[in-house]
Protein backbone atom coordinates (compact mmCIF):
# COMPACT_ATOMS: atom_id res chain seq x y z
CA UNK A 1 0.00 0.00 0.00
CA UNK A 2 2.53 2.59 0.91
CA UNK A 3 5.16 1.60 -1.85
CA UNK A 4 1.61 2.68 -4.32
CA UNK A 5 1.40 5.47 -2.87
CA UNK A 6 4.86 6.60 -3.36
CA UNK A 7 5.10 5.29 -6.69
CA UNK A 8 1.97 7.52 -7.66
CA UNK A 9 3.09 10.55 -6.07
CA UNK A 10 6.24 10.23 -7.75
CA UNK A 11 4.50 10.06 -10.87
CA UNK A 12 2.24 12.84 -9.87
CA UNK A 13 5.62 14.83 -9.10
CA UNK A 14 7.07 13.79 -12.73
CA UNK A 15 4.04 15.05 -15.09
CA UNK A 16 3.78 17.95 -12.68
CA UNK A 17 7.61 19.05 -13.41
CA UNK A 18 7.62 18.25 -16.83
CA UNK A 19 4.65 20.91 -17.22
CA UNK A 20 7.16 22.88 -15.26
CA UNK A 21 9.90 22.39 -17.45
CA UNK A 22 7.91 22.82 -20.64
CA UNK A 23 7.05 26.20 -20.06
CA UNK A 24 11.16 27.32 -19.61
CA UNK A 25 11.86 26.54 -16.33
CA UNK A 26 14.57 24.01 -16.78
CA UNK A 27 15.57 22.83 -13.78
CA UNK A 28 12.49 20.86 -13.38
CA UNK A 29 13.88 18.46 -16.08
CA UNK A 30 15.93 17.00 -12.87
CA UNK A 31 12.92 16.24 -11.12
CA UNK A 32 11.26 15.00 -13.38
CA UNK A 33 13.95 12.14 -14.37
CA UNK A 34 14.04 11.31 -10.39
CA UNK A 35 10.15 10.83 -10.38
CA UNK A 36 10.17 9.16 -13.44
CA UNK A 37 12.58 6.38 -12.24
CA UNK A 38 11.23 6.38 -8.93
CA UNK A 39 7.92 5.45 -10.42
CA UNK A 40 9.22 3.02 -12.81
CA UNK A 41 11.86 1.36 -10.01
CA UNK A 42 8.63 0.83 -7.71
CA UNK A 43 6.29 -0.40 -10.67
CA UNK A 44 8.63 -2.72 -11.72
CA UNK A 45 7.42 -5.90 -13.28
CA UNK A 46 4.02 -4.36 -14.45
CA UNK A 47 4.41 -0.82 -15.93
CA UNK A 48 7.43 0.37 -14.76
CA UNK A 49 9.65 -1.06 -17.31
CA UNK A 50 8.31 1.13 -20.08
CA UNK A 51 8.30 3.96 -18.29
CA UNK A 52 11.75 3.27 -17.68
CA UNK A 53 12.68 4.54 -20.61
CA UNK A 54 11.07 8.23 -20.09
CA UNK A 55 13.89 8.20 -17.69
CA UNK A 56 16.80 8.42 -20.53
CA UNK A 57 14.42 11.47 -22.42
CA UNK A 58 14.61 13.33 -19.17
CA UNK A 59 17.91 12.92 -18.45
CA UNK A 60 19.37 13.66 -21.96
CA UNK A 61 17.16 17.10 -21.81
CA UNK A 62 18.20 17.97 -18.34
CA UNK A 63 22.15 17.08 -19.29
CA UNK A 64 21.80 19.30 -22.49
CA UNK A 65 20.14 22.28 -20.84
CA UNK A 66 22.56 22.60 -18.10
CA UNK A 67 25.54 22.01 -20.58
CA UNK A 68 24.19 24.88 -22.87
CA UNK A 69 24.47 22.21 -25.24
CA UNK A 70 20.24 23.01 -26.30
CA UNK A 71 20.18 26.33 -28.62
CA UNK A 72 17.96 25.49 -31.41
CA UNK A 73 14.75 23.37 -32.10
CA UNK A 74 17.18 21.09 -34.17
CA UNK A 75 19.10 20.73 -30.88
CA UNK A 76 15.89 20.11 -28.65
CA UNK A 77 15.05 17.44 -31.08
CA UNK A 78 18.38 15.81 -31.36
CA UNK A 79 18.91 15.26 -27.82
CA UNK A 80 14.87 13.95 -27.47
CA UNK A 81 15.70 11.51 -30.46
CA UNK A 82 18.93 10.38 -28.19
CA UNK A 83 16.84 9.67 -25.11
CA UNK A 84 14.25 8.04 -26.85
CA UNK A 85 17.38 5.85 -28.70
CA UNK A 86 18.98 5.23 -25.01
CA UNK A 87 15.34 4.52 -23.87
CA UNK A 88 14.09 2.38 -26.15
CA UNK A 89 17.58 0.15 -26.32
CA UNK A 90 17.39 -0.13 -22.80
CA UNK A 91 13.74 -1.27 -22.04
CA UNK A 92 14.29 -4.20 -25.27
CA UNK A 93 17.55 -5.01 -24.36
């Protein structure tokens, strides 16, 4: 019971911050990759190992904004395809 309720609230937390970070505030990114996993570590065997790879989309978004690597759309969309890549390699592998 309580490891549902965490798992939710994480979850809860993650759409919340990715709102967050959608409208420019890029810091949320972080939190959002933390509640992410946390949801997907505690979901495990049922949903959590596709939402797994959200995890990597997060990340690579959060890494790129912080390393002023994100200037352009082209940019935003490179480092999205990489997560998904990183994502999707590690939920099927």
């Amino acid at each position: 019971m309580i490891f549902s309720v965490i798992a939710f609230s994480s979850l809860i937390i993650a759409i919340i911050s990715t709102i967050f970070a959608l409208k420019g505030n890029i810091e949320f990114y972080w939190i959002s990759a933390i509640g992410i996993y946390i949801f997907s570590f505690l979901a495990g065997f049922s949903i959590g190992q596709f939402t797994v790879g959200f995890t990597f989309v997060f990340l690579s978004m959060s890494i790129g904004f912080t390393f002023k690597l994100i200037k352009r759309k082209l940019d935003n969309v490179i480092f999205i395809s990489g997560g998904v890549l990183v994502g999707f390699l590690m939920v099927f592998l």
